[in-house]
N, C-alpha and C. Protein backbone atom coordinates (compact mmCIF):
# COMPACT_ATOMS: atom_id res chain seq x y z
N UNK A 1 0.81 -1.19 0.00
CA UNK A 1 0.00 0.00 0.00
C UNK A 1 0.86 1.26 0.00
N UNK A 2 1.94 1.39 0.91
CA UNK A 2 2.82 2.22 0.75
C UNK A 2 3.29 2.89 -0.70
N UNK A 3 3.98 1.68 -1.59
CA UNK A 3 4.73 2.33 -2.41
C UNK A 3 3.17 2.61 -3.71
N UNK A 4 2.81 1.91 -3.34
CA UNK A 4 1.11 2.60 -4.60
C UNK A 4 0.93 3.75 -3.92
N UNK A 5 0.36 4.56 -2.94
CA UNK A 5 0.26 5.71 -2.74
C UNK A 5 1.55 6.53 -2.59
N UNK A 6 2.62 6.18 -2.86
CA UNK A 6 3.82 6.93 -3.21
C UNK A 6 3.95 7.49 -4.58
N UNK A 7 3.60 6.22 -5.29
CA UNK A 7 3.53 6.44 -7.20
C UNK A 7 2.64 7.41 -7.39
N UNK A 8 1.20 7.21 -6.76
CA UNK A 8 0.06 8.06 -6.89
C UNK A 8 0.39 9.40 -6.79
N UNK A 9 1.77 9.98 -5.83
CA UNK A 9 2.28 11.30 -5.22
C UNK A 9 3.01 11.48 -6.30
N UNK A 10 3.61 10.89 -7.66
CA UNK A 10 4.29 11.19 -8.18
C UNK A 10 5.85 10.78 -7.41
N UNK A 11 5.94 9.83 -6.30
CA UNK A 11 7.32 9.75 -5.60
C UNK A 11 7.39 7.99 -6.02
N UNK A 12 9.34 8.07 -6.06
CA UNK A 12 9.50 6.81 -6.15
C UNK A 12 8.97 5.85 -5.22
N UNK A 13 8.73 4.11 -5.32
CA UNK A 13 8.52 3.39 -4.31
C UNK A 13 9.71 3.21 -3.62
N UNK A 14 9.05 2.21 -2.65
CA UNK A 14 10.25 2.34 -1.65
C UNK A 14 10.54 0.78 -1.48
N UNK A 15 9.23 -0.21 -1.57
CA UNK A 15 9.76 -2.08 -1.64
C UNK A 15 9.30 -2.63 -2.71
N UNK A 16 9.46 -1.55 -3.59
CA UNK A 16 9.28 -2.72 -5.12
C UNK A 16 7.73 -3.61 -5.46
N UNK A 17 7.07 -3.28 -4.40
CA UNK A 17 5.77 -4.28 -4.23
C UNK A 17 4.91 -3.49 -5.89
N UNK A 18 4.79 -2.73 -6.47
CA UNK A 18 4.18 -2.39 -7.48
C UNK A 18 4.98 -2.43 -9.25
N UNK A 19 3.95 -3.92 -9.72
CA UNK A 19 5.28 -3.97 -10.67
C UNK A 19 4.61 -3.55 -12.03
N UNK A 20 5.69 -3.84 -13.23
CA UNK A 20 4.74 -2.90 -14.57
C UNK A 20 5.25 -4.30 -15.24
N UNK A 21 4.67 -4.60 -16.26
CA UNK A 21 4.88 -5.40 -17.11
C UNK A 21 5.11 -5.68 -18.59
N UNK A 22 6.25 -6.10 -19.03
CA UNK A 22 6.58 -5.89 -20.28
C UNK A 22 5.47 -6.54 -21.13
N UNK A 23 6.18 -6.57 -22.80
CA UNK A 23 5.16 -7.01 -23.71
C UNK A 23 4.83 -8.46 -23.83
N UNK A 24 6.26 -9.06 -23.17
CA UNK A 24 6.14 -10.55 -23.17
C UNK A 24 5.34 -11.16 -21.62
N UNK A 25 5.33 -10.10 -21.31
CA UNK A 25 4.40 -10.43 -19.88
C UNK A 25 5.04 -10.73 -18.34
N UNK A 26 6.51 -10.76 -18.81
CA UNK A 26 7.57 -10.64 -17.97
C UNK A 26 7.26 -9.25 -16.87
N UNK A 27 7.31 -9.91 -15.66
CA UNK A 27 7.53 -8.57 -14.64
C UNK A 27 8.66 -8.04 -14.09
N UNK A 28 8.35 -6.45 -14.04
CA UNK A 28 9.85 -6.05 -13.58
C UNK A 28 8.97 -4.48 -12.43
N UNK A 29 10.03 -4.13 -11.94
CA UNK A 29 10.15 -2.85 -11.11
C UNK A 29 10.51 -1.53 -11.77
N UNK A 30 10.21 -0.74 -11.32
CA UNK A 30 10.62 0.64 -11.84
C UNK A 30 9.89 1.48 -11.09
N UNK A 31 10.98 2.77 -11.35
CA UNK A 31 10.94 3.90 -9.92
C UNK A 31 10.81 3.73 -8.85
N UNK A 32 11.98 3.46 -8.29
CA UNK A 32 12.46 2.64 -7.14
C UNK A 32 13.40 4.04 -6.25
N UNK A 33 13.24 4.36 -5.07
CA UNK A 33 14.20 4.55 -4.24
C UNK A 33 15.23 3.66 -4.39
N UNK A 34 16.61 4.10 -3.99
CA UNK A 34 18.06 3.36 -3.99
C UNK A 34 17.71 1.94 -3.75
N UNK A 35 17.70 1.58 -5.43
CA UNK A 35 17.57 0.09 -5.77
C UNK A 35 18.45 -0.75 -4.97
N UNK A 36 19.76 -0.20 -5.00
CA UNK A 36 21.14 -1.19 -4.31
C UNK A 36 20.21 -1.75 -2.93
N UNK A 37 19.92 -0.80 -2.10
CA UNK A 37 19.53 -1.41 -0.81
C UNK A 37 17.57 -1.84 -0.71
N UNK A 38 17.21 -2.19 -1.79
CA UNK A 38 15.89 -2.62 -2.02
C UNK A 38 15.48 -3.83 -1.12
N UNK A 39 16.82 -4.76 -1.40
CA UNK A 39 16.31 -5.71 -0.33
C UNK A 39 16.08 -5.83 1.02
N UNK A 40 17.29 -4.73 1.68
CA UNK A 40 17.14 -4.69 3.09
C UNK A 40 16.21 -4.03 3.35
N UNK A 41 15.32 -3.19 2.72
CA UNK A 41 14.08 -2.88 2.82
C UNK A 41 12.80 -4.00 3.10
N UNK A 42 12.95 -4.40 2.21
CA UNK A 42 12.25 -5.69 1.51
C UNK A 42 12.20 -6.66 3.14
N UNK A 43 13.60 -7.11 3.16
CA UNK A 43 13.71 -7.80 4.46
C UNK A 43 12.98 -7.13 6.01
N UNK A 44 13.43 -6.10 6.15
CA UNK A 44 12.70 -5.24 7.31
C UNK A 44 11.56 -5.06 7.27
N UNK A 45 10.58 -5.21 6.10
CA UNK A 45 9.21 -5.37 6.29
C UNK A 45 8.66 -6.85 5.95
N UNK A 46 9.29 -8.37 6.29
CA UNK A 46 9.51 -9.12 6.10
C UNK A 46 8.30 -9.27 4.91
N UNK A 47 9.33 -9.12 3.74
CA UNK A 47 9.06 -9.40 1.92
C UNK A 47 10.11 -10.21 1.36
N UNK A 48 9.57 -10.90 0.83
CA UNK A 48 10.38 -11.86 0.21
C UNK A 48 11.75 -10.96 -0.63
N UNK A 49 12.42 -11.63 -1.17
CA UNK A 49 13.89 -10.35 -1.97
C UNK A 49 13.29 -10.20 -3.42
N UNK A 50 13.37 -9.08 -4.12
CA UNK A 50 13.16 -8.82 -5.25
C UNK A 50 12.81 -10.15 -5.94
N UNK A 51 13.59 -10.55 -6.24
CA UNK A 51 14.08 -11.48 -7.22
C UNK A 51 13.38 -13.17 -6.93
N UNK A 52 13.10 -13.54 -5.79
CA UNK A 52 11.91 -14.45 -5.57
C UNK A 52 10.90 -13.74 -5.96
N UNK A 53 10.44 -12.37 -5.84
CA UNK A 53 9.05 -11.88 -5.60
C UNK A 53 8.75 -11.94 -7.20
N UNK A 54 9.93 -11.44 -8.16
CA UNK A 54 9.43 -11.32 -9.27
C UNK A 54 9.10 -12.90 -9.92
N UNK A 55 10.15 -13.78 -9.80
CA UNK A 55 9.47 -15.19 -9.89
C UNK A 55 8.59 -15.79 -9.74
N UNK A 56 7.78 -15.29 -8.56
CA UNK A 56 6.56 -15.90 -8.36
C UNK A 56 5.31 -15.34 -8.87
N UNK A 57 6.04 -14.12 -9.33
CA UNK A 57 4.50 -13.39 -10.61
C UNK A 57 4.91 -14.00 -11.45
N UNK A 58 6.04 -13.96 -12.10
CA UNK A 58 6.37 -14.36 -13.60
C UNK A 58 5.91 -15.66 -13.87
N UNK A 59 5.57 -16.81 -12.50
CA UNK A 59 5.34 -18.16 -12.71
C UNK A 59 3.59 -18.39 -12.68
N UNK A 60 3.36 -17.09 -12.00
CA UNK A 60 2.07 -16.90 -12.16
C UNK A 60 1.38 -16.80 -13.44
N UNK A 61 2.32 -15.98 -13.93
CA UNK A 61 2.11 -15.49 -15.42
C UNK A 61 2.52 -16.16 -16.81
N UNK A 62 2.74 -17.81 -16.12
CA UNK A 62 3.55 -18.63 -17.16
C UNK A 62 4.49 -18.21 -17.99
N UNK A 63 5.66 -17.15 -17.56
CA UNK A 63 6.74 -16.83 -17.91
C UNK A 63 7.65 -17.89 -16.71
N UNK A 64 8.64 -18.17 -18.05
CA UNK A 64 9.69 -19.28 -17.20
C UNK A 64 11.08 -18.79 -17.58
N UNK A 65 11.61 -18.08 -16.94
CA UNK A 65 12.98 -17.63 -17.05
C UNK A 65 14.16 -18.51 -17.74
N UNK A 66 14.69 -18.60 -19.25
CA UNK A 66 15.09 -19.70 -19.29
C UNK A 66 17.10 -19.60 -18.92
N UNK A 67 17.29 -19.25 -18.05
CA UNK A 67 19.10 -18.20 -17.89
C UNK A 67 19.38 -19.57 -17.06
């Protein structure tokens, strides 16, 4: 709820929880407060780390990362 009524202010988020989605349906983040420390954010409001969180939309979304 935080970082959606942040976007709404026109201000960056702050835990990544609001994502945008490309054309292939792949999810990602954008306008982020200091990305570097996203996770310890993430962690202090116990959220999973970026990078699980986006996996588990993307698997939602039958995108399968193939790297």
């Amino acid at each position: 709820m935080i970082d959606r009524v942040e976007l709404l202010n026109n201000r960056k988020q702050i835990y990544g929880t609001q994502l945008s989605f490309k054309n292939n349906g792949k999810a990602y983040v954008e306008n982020l407060v200091d990305s570097i420390h996203l996770n310890s954010r993430r962690r202090e409001m116990e959220l999973d780390p970026i990078e699980d969180y986006l996996k588990i939309v993307d698997s939602s979304n039958n995108i399968i990362d193939k790297k």
